[in-house]
Protein backbone atom coordinates (compact mmCIF):
# COMPACT_ATOMS: atom_id res chain seq x y z
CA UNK A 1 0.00 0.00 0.00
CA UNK A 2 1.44 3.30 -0.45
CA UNK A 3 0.63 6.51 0.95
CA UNK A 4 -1.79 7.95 -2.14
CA UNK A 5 -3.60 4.61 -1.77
CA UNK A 6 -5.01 6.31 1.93
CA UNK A 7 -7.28 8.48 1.77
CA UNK A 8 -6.67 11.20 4.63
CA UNK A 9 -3.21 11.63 2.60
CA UNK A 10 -4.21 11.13 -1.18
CA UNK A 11 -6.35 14.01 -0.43
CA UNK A 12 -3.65 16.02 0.84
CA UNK A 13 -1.49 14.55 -1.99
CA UNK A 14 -4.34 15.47 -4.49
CA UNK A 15 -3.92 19.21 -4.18
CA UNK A 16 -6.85 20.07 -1.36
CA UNK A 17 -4.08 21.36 0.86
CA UNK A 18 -1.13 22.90 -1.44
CA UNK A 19 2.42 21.81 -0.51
CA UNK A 20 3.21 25.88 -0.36
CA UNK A 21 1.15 25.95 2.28
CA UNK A 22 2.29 23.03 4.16
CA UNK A 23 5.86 24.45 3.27
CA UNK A 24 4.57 27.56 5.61
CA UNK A 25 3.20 25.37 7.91
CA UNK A 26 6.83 23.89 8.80
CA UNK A 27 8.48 27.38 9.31
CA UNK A 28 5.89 28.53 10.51
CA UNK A 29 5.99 25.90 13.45
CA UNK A 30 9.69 25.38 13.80
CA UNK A 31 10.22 29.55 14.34
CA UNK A 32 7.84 28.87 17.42
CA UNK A 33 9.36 25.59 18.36
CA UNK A 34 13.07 27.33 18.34
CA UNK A 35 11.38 30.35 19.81
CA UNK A 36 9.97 28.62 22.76
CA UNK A 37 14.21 27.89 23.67
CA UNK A 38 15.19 31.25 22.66
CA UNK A 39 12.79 32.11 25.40
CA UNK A 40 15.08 31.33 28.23
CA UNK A 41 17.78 32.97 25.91
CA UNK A 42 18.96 34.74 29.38
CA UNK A 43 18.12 32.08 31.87
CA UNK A 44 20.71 31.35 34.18
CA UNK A 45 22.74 27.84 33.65
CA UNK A 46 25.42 26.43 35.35
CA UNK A 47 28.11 27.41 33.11
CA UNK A 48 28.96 29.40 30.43
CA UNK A 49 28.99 26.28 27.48
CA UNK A 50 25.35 25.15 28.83
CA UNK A 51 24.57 28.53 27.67
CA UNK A 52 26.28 28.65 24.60
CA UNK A 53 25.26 25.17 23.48
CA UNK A 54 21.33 26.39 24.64
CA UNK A 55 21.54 29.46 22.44
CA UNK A 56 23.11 28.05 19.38
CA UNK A 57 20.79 24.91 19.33
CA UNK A 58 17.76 27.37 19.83
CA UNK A 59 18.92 29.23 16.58
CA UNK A 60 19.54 25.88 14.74
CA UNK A 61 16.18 24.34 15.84
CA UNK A 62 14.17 27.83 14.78
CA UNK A 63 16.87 28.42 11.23
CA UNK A 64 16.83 24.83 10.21
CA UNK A 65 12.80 24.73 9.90
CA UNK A 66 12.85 27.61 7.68
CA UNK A 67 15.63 26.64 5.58
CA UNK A 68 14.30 23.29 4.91
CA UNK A 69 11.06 25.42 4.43
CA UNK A 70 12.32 27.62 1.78
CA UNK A 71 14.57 24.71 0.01
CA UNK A 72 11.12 22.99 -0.35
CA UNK A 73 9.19 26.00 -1.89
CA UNK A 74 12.37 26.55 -4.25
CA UNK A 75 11.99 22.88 -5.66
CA UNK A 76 8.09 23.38 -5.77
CA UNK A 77 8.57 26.49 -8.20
CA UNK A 78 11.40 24.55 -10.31
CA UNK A 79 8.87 21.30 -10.67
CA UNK A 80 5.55 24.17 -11.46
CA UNK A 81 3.48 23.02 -8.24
């Protein structure tokens, strides 16, 4: 069985819901998911790497979203979706 076969996603996969805005979607939610952790940007940790190593994965979880994000609408222009 694949996953057009079902019908929740074949519907999904038949255009109802656009993959642009499903791209959104997925920035949309990682910028709040990596802005949750930036949240206790200046919370106090033991040391000085906790900190660092807090901060830069909060920018990686929030960035990495996006860029996936945008990599996906780039290859949905290039294949006319």
């Amino acid at each position: 069985m694949r996953v057009g076969d079902l019908p929740i996603h074949g519907e999904l996969l038949k255009g109802h819901i656009s993959s642009l805005f499903l791209t959104l979607v997925l920035a949309f939610v990682s910028a709040v998911y990596g802005g949750l952790h930036a949240s206790a940007w200046n919370d106090f940790f033991p040391t000085w790497q906790e900190c660092l190593i807090w901060r830069i994965a909060s920018v990686v979880i929030a960035v990495t979203g996006i860029a996936v994000s945008f990599i996906c609408a780039i290859a949905n222009v290039e294949r006319g979706d």
